[in-house]
Protein backbone atom coordinates (compact mmCIF):
# COMPACT_ATOMS: atom_id res chain seq x y z
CA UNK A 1 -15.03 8.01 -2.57
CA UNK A 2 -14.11 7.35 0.95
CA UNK A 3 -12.69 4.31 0.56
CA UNK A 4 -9.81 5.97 -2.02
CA UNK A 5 -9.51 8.71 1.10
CA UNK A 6 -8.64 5.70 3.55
CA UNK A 7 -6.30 4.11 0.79
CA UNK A 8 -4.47 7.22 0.06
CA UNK A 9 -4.34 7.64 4.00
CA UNK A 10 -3.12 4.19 4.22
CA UNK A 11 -0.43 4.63 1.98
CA UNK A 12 0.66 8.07 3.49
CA UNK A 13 1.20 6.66 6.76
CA UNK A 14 3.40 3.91 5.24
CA UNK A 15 5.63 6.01 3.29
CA UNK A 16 5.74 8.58 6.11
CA UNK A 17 6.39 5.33 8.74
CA UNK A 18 9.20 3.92 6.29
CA UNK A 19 11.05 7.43 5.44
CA UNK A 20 10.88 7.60 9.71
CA UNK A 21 12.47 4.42 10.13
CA UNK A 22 15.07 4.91 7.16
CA UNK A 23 16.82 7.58 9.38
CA UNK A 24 16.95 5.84 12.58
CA UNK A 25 18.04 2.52 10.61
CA UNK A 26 20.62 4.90 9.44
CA UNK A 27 21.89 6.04 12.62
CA UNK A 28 21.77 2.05 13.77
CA UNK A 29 24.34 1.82 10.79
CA UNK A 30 26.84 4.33 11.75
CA UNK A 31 26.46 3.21 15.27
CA UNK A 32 24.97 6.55 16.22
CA UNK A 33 22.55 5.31 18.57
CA UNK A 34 22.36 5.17 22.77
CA UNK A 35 21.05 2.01 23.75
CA UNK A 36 17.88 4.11 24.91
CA UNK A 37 17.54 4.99 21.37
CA UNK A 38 18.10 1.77 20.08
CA UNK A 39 15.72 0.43 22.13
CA UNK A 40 13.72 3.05 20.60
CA UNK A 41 14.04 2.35 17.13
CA UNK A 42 13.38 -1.20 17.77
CA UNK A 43 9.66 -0.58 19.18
CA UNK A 44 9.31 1.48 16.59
CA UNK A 45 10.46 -0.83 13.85
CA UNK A 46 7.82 -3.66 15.71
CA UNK A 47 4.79 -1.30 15.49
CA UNK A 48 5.89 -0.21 11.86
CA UNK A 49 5.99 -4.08 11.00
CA UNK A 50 2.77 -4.91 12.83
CA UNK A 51 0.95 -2.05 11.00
CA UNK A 52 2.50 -2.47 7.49
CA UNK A 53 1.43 -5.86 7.44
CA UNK A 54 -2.15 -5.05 8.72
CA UNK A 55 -2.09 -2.14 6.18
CA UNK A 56 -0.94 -4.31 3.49
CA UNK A 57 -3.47 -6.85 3.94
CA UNK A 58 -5.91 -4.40 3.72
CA UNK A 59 -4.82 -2.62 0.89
CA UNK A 60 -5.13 -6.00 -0.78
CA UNK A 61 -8.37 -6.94 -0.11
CA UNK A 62 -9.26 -3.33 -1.59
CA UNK A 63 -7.25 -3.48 -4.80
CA UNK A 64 -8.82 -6.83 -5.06
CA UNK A 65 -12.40 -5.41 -4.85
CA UNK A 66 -11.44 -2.91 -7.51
CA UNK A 67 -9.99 -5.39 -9.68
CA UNK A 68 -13.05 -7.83 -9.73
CA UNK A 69 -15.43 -4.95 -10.06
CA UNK A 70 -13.78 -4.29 -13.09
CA UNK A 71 -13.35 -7.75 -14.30
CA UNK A 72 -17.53 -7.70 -13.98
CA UNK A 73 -17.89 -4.16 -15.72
CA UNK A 74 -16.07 -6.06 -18.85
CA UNK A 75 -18.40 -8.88 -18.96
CA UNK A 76 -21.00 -7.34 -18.61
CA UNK A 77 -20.30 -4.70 -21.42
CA UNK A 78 -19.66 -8.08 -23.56
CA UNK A 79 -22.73 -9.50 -22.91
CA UNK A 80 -24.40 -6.50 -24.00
CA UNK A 81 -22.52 -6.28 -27.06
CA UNK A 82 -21.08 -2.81 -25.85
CA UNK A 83 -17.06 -4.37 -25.82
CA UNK A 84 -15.53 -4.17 -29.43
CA UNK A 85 -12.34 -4.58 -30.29
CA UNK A 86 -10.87 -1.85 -32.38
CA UNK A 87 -8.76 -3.49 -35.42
CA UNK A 88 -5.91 -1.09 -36.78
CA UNK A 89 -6.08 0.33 -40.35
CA UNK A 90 -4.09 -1.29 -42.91
């Protein structure tokens, strides 16, 4: 499926974005930082934002997509009478 490649992609990029930013955000804490670096940091914490919430809303919309596709393979296995409901032994 290349839409679960793009996802997983997606993701990747966000973890590997936020584990980036976790160790300059560290640095800002100890007070590590040159103001060139902090300067830095901060364009990269913009474009991180700007892209996690683009990435976000797209990742959305996807695991919406799934969801209702889904909710439509159910129905349509109870209209067909192919949806029973297992009871438990006594």
């Amino acid at each position: 499926m290349a839409g679960s490649n793009n996802n997983e992609l997606l993701v990747d990029e966000l973890e590997q974005g936020a584990g980036d930013l976790a160790d300059g955000w560290e640095n800002l804490r100890a007070r590590r930082l040159s103001g060139e670096d902090f300067r830095s940091l901060s364009d990269r914490i913009t474009e991180f934002l700007s892209f996690a919430k683009y990435g976000a809303d797209d990742l959305h919309k996807k695991l919406t997509e799934v969801l209702m596709a889904q909710d439509g393979i159910i129905a349509k296995s109870v209209q067909q009478g192919c949806w029973t409901r297992k009871r438990p032994r006594a």
